[in-house]
Protein backbone atom coordinates (compact mmCIF):
# COMPACT_ATOMS: atom_id res chain seq x y z
CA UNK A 1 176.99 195.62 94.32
CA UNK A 2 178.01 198.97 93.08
CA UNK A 3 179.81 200.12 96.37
CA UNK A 4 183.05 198.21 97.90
CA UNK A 5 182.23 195.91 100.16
CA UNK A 6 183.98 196.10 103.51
CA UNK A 7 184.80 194.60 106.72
CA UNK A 8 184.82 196.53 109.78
CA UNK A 9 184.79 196.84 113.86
CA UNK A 10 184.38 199.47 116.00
CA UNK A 11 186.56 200.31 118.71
CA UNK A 12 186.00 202.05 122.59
CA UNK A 13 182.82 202.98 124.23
CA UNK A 14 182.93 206.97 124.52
CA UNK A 15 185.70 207.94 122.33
CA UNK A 16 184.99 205.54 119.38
CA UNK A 17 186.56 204.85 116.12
CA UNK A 18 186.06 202.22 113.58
CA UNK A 19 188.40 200.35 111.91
CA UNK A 20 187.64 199.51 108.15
CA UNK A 21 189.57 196.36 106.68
CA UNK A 22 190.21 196.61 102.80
CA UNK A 23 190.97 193.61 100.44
CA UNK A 24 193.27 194.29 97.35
CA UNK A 25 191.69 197.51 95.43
CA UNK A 26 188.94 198.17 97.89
CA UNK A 27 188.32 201.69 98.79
CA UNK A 28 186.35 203.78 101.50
CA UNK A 29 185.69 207.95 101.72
CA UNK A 30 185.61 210.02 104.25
CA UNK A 31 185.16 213.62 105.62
CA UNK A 32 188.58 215.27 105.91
CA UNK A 33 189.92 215.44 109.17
CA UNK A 34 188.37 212.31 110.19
CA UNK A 35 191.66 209.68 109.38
CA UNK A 36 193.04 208.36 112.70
CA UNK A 37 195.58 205.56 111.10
CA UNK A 38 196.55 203.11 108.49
CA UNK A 39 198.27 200.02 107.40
CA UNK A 40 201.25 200.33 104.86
CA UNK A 41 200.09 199.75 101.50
CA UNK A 42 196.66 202.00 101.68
CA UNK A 43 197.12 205.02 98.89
CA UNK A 44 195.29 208.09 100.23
CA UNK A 45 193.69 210.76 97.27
CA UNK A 46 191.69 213.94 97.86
CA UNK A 47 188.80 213.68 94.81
CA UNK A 48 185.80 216.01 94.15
CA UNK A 49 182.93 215.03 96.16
CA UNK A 50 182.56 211.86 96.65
CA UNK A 51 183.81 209.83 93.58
CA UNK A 52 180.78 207.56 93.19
CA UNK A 53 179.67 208.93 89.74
CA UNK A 54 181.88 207.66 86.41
CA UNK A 55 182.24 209.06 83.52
CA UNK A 56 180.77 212.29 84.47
CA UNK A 57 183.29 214.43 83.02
CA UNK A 58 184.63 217.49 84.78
CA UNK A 59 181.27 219.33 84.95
CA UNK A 60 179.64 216.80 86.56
CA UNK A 61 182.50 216.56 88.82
CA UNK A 62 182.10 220.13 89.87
CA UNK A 63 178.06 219.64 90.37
CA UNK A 64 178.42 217.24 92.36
CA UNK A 65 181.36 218.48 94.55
CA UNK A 66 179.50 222.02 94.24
CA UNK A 67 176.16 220.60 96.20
CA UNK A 68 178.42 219.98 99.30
CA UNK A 69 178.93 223.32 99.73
CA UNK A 70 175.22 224.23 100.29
CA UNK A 71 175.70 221.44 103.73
CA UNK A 72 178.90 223.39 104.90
CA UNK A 73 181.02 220.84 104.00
CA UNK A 74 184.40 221.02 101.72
CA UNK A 75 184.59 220.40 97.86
CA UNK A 76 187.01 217.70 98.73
CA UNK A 77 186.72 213.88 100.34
CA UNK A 78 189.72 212.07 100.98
CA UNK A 79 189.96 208.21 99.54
CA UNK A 80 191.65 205.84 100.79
CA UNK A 81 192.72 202.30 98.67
CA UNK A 82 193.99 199.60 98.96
CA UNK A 83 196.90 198.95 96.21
CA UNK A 84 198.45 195.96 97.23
CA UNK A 85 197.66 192.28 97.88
CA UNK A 86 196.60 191.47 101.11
CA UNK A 87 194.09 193.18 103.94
CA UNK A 88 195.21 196.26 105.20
CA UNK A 89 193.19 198.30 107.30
CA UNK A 90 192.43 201.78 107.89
CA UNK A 91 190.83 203.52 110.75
CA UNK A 92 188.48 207.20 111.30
CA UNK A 93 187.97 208.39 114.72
CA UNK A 94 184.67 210.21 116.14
CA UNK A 95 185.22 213.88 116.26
CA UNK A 96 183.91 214.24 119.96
CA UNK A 97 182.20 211.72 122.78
CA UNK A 98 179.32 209.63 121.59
CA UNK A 99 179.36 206.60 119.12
CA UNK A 100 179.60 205.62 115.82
CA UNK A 101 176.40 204.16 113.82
CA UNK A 102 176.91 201.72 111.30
CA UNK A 103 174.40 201.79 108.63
CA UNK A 104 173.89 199.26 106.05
CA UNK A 105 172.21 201.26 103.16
CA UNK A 106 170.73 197.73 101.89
CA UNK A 107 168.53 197.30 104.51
CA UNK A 108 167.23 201.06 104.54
CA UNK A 109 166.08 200.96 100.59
CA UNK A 110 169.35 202.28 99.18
CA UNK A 111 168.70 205.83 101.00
CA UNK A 112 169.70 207.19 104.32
CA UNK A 113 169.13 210.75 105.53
CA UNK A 114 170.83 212.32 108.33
CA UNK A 115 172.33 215.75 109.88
CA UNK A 116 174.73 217.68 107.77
CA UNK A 117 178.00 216.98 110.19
CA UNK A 118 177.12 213.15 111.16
CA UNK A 119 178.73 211.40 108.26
CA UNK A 120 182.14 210.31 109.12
CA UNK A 121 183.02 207.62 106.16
CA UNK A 122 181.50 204.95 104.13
CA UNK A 123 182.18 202.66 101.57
CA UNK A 124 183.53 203.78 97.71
CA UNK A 125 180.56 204.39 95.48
CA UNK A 126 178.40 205.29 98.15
CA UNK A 127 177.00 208.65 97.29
CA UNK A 128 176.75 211.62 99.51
CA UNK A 129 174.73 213.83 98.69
CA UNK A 130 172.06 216.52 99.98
CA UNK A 131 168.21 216.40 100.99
CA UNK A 132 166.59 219.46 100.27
CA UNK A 133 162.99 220.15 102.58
CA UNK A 134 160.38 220.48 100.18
CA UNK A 135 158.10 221.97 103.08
CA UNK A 136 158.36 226.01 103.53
CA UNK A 137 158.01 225.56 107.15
CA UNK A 138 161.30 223.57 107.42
CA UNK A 139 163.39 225.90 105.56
CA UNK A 140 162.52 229.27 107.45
CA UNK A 141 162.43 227.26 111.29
CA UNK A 142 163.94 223.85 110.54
CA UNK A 143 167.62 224.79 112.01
CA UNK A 144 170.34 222.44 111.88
CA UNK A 145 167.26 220.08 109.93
CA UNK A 146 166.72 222.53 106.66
CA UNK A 147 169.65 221.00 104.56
CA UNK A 148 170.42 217.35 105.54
CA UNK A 149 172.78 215.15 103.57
CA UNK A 150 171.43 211.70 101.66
CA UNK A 151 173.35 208.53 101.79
CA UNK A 152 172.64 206.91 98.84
CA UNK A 153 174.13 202.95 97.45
CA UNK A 154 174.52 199.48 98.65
CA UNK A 155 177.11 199.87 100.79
CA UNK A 156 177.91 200.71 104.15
CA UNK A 157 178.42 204.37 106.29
CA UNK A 158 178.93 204.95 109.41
CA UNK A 159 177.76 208.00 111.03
CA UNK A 160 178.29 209.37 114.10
CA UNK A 161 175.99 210.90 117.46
CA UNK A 162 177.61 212.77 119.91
CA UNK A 163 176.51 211.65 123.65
CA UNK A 164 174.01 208.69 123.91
CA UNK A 165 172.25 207.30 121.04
CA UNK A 166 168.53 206.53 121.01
CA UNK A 167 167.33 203.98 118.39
CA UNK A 168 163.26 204.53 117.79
CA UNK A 169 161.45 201.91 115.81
CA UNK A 170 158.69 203.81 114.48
CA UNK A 171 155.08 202.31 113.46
CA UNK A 172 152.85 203.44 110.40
CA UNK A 173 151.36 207.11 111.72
CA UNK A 174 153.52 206.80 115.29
CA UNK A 175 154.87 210.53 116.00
CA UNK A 176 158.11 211.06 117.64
CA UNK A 177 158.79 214.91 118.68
CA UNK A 178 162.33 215.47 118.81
CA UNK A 179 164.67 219.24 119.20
CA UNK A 180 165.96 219.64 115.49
CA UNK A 181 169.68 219.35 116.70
CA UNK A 182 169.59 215.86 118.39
CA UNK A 183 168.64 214.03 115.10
CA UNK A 184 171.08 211.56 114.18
CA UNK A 185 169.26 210.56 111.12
CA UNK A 186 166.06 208.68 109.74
CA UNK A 187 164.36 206.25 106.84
CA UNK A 188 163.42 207.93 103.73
CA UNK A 189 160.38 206.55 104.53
CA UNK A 190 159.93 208.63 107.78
CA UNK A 191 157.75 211.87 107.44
CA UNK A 192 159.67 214.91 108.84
CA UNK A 193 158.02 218.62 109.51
CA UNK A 194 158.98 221.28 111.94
CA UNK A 195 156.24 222.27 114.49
CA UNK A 196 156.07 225.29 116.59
CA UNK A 197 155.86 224.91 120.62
CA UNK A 198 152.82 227.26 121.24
CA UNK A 199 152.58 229.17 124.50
CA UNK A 200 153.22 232.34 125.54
CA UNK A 201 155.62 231.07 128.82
CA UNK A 202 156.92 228.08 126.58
CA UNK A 203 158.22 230.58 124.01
CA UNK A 204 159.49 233.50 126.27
CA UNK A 205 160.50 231.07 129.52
CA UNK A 206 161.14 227.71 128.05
CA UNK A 207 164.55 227.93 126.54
CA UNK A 208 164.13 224.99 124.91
CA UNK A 209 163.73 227.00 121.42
CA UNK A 210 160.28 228.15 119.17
CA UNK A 211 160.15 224.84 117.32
CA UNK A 212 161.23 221.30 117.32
CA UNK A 213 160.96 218.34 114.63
CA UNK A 214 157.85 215.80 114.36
CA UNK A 215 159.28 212.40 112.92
CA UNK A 216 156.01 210.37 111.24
CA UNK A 217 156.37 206.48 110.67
CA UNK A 218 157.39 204.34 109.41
CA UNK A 219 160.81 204.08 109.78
CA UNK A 220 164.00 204.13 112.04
CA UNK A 221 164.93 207.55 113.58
CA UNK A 222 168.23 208.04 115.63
CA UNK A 223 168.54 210.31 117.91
CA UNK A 224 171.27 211.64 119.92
CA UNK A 225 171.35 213.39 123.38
CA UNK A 226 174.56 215.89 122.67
CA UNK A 227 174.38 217.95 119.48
CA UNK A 228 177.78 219.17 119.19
CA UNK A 229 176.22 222.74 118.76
CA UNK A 230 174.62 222.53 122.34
CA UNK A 231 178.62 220.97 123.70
CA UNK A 232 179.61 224.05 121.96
CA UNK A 233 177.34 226.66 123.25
CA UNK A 234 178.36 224.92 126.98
CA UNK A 235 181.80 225.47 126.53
CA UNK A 236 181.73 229.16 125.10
CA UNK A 237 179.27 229.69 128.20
CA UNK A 238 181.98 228.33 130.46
CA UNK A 239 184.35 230.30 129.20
CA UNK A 240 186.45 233.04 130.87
CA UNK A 241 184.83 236.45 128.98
CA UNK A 242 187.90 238.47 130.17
CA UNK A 243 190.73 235.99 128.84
CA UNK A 244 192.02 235.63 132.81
CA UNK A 245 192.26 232.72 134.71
CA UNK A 246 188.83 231.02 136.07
CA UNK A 247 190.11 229.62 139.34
CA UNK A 248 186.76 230.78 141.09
CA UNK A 249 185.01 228.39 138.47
CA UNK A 250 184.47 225.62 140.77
CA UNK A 251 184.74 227.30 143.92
CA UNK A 252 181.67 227.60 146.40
CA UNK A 253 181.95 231.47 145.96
CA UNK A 254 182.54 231.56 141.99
CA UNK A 255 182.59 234.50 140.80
CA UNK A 256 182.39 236.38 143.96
CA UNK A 257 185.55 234.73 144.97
CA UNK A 258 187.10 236.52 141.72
CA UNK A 259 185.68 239.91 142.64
CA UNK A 260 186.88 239.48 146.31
CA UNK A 261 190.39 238.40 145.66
CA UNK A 262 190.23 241.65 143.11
CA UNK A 263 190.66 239.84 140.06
CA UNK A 264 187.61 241.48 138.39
CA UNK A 265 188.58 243.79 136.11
CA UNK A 266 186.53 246.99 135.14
């Protein structure tokens, strides 16, 4: 194997985070700002990208740290090792309610795609990397889906879907239409387009959005049923829009109840 090979277990049901165990001069990566705790002995190091290439030199090392930039993400990964004998153990938390996916890149052909902020950690000398749609259509309407980042190794990642996961086994041919935000992530071998909703009322009234993604088997898709764009767009929607209190919020009157007790400001 060229990627560490690691022990883990994953901990809670809602709010999970998984727990990594490292022998003597094992390593694993992960997105920064992901590190919940770790065992004395484990050396942390911030490297370009994500360290799986050797011997690169420094322009290679700034290509591949450089492509992470066109997925949003930071130049940097963190690394964590461990330097002395013994286990010692290490542990990543999920940024927001949902679970955490472990994938073993073995048993999906070495290659792994999935949305741009669903990777939380993997293995050393797994390599993260970025899927570029080769399809027009995906790149002008494809969303959160044009740029999606590629797991590539023999090692294991663990990514993460915010609310409930959906597993989908999909046949040779079987379609699966899904909104371009709740993909977790999919085969390489799964076929994936962007298709437009047709309808006059479906595109003025639905408010589901113009387009959503057509998965083609064969392959395993994930899916997950809270994007943390659509948490996002909740909260700012619940949000006070004068910066006063919202004590009306859950009141039978709402914001009538503000306007009455004359906090409504003009």
């Amino acid at each position: 194997m060229t990627a560490h090979e690691i022990d883990y277990v994953i901990y809670g049901e809602e709010m999970q985070y998984v727990e990594i165990e490292l022998d003597p001069q094992e390593g694993v990566i992960a997105e920064a700002g992901s590190f919940m705790m770790m065992d004395e002995g484990i050396k942390m190091e911030t490297i370009f990208g994500d360290g799986s290439q050797k011997d690169t030199g420094f322009l290679g090392k700034i290509l591949g740290a450089g492509k992470r930039i066109l997925t949003g993400e930071s130049l940097f990964m963190t690394a964590f090792y461990n330097e002395i004998i013994g286990k010692r153990r290490v542990s990543f938390a999920s940024p927001y309610p949902g679970k955490i996916i472990p994938i073993d890149l073995t048993q999906f052909g070495g290659k792994f795609i999935c949305q741009k902020d669903a990777f939380l950690c993997a293995a050393k000398g797994v390599s993260v990397g970025i899927e570029f749609s080769k399809k027009l259509g995906r790149g002008l309407f494809g969303g959160e889906g044009f740029i999606m980042q590629k797991l590539e190794g023999d090692g294991m990642a663990f990514v993460h879907a915010g609310g409930t996961m959906a597993k989908k086994e999909l046949m040779a041919g079987e379609v699966l239409k899904v909104d371009t935000g709740c993909i977790v992530g999919f085969d390489y071998t799964v076929d994936y387009d962007i298709e437009f909703v047709g309808g006059i009322k479906n595109t003025v009234f639905g408010g589901e959005g113009l387009f959503f993604a057509t998965l083609k088997g064969p392959g395993t898709v994930f899916v997950q049923s809270l994007p943390f764009s659509r948490l996002a767009g909740r909260v700012l929607a619940s949000a006070p829009r004068s910066g006063g209190n919202s004590k009306g919020e859950g009141s039978i009157l709402g914001g009538l109840g503000d306007l009455l007790d004359g906090d409504n400001r003009f």
